[in-house]
N, C-alpha and C. Protein backbone atom coordinates (compact mmCIF):
# COMPACT_ATOMS: atom_id res chain seq x y z
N UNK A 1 -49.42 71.06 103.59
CA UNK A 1 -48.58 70.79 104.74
C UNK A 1 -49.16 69.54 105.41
N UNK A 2 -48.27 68.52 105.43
CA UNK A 2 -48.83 67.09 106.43
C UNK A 2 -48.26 67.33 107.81
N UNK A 3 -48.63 66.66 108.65
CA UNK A 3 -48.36 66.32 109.85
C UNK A 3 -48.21 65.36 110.65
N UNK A 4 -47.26 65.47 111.21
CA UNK A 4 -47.66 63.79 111.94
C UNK A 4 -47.80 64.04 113.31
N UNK A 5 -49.10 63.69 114.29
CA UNK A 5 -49.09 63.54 115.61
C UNK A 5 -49.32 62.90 116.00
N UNK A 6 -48.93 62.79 117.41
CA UNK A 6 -49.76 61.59 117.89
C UNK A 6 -50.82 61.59 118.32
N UNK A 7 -51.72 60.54 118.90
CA UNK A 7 -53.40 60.84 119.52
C UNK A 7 -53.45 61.49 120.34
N UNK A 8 -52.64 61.46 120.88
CA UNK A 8 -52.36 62.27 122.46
C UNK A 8 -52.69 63.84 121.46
N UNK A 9 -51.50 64.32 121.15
CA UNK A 9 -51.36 65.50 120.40
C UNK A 9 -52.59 65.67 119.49
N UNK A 10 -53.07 65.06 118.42
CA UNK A 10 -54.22 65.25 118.15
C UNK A 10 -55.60 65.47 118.51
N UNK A 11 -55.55 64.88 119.78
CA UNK A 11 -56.95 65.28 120.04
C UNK A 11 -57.00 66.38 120.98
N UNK A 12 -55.73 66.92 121.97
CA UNK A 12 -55.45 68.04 121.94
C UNK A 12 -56.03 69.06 121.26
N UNK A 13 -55.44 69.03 120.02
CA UNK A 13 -55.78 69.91 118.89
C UNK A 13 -57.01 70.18 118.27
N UNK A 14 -57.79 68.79 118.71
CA UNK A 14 -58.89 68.78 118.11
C UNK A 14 -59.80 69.54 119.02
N UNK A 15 -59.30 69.25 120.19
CA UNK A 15 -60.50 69.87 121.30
C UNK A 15 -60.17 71.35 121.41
N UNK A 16 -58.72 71.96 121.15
CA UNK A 16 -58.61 73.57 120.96
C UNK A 16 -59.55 73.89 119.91
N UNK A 17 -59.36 73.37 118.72
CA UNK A 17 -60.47 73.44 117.84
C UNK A 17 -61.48 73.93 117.44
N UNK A 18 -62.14 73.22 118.77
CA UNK A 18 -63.25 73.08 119.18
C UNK A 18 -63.83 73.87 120.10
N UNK A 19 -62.83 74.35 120.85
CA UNK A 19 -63.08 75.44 121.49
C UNK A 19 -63.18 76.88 121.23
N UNK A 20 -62.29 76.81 120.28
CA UNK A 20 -62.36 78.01 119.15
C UNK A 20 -63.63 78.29 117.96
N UNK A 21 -64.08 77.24 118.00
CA UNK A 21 -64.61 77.34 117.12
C UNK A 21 -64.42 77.65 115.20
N UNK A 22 -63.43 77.41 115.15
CA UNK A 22 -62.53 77.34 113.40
C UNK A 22 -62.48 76.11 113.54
N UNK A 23 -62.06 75.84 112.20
CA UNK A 23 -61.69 74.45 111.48
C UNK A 23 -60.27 74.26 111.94
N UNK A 24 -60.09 73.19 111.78
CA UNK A 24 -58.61 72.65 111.61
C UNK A 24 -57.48 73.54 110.98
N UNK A 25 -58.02 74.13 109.50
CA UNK A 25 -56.80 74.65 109.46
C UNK A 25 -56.27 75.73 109.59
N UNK A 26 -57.55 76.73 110.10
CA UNK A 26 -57.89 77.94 110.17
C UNK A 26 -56.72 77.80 111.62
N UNK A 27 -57.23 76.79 112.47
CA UNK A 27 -56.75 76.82 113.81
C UNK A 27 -54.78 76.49 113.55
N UNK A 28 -54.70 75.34 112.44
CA UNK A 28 -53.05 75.67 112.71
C UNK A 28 -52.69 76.85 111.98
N UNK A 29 -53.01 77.28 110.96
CA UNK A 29 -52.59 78.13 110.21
C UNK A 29 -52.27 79.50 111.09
N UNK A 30 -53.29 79.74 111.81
CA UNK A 30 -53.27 81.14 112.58
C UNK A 30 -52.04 80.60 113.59
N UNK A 31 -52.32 79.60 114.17
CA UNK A 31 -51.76 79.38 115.18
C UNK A 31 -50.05 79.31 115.00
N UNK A 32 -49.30 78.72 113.76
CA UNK A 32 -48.38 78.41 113.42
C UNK A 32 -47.97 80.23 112.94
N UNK A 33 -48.33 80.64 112.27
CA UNK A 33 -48.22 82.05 111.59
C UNK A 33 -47.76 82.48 113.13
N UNK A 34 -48.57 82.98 114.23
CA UNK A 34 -48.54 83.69 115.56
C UNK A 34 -46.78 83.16 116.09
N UNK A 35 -46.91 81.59 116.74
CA UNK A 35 -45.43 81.34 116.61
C UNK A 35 -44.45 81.90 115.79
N UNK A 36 -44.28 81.45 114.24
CA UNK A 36 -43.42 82.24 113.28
C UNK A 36 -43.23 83.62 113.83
N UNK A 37 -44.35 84.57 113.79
CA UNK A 37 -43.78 85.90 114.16
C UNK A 37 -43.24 86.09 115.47
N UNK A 38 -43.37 85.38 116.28
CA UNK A 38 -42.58 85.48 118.04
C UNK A 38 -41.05 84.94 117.39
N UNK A 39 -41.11 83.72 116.71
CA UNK A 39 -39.55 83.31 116.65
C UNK A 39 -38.79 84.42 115.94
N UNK A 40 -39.17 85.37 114.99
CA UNK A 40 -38.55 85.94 114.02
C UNK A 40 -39.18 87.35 114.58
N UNK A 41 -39.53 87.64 115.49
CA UNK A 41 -39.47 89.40 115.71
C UNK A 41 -38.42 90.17 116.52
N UNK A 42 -37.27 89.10 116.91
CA UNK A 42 -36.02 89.49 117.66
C UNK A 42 -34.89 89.73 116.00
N UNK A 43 -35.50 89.29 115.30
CA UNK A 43 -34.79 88.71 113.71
C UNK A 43 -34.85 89.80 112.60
N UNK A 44 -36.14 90.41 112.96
CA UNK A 44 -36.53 91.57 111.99
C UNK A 44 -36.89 92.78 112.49
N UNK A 45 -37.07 92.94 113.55
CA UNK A 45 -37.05 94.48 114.44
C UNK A 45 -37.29 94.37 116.10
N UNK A 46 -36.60 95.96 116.30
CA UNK A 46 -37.04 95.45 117.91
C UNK A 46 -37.72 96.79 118.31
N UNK A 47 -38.57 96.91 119.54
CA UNK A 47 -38.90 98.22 119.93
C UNK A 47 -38.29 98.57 121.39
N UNK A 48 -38.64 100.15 121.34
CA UNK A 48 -37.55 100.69 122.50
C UNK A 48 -38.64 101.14 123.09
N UNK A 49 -38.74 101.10 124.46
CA UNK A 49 -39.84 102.23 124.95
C UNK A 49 -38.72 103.46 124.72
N UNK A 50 -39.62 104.88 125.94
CA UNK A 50 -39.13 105.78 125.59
C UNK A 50 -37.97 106.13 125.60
N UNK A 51 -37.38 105.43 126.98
CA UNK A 51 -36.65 105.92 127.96
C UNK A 51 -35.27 105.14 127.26
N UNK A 52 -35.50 104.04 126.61
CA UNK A 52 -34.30 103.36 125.55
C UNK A 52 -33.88 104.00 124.41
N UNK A 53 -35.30 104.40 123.74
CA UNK A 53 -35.26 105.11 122.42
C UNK A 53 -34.36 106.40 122.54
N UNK A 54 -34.51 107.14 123.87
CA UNK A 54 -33.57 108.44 124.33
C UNK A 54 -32.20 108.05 124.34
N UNK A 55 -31.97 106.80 124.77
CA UNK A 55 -30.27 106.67 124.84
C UNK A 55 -29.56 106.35 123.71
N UNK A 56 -30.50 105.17 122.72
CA UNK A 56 -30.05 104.68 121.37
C UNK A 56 -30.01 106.28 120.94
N UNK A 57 -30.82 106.85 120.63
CA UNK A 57 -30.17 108.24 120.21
C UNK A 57 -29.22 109.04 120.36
N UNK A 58 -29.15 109.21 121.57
CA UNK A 58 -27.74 109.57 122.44
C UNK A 58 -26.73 109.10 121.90
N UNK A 59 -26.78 107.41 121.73
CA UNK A 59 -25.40 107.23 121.53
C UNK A 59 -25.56 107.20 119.87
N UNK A 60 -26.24 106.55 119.48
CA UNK A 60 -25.99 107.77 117.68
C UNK A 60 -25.82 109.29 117.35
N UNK A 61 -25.68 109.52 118.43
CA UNK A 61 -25.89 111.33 117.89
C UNK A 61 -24.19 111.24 118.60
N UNK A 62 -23.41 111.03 118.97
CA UNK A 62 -22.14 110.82 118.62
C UNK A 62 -20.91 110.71 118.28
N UNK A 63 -20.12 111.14 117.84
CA UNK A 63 -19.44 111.68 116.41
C UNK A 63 -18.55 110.21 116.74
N UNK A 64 -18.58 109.81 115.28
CA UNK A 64 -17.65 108.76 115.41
C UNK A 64 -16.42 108.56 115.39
N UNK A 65 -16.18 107.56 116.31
CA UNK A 65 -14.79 107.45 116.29
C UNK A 65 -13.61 107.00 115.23
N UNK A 66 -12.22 107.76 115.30
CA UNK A 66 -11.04 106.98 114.44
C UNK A 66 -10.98 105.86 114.71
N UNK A 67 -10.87 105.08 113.34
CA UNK A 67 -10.41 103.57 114.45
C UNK A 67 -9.18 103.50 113.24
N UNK A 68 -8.10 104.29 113.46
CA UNK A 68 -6.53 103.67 112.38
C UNK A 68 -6.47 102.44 112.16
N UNK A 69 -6.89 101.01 112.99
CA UNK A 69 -6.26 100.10 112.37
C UNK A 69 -7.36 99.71 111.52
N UNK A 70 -8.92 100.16 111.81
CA UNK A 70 -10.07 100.06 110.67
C UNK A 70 -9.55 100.44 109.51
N UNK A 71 -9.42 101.89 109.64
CA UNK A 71 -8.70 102.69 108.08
C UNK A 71 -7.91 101.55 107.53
N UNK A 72 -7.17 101.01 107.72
CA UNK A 72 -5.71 100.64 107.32
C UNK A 72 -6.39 99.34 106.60
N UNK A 73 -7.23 98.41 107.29
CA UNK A 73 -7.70 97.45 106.80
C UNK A 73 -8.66 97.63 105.92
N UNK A 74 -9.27 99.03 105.91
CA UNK A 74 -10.17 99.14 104.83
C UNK A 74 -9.40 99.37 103.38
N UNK A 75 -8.17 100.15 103.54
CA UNK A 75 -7.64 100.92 102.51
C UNK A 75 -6.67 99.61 102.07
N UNK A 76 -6.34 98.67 102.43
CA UNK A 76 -5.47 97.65 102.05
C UNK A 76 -6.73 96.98 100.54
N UNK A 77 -5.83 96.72 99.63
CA UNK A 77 -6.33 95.96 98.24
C UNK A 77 -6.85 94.70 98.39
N UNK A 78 -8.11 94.80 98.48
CA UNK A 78 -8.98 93.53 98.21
C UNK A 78 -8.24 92.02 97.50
N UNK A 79 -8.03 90.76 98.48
CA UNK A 79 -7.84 89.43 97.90
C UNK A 79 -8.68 89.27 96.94
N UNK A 80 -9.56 89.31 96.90
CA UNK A 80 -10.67 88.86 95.59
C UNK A 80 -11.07 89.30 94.89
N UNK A 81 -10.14 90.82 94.13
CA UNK A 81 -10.14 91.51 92.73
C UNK A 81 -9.13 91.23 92.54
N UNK A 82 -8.83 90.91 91.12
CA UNK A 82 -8.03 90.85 90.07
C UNK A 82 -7.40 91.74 89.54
């Protein structure tokens, strides 16, 4: 992976670094990984405390509803079989 920063930005980086005490790539690697999972944990699961987890249940426990014009569009013959 290359990078391009500027000095400004680099020495930034260099002095987190440094403060951390890891190398360079130890420091983006962790660091970039940590981001990735914040951008993508709305993407791949979410958690409920309790008091949410009780209602998502609630409303799955349920019985589902007719929806006739669903039926109708389900049971109509597929455009894209032959």
């Amino acid at each position: 992976m290359d990078l391009r920063t500027t000095p400004e930005e680099r020495e930034l980086i260099d002095r987190a670094v440094a403060a951390t005490g890891t190398g360079l790539t130890d420091f983006v690697v962790n660091h970039a990984t940590v981001a990735a999972q914040r951008v993508l944990a709305d993407r791949d699961r979410f958690e409920l405390d309790a008091l949410a987890l009780r209602e998502w249940e609630a409303v799955n426990a349920l019985p589902a509803r007719k929806l006739p014009g669903l039926r109708a569009l389900m049971e109509r013959p597929s455009p894209f079989t032959e």
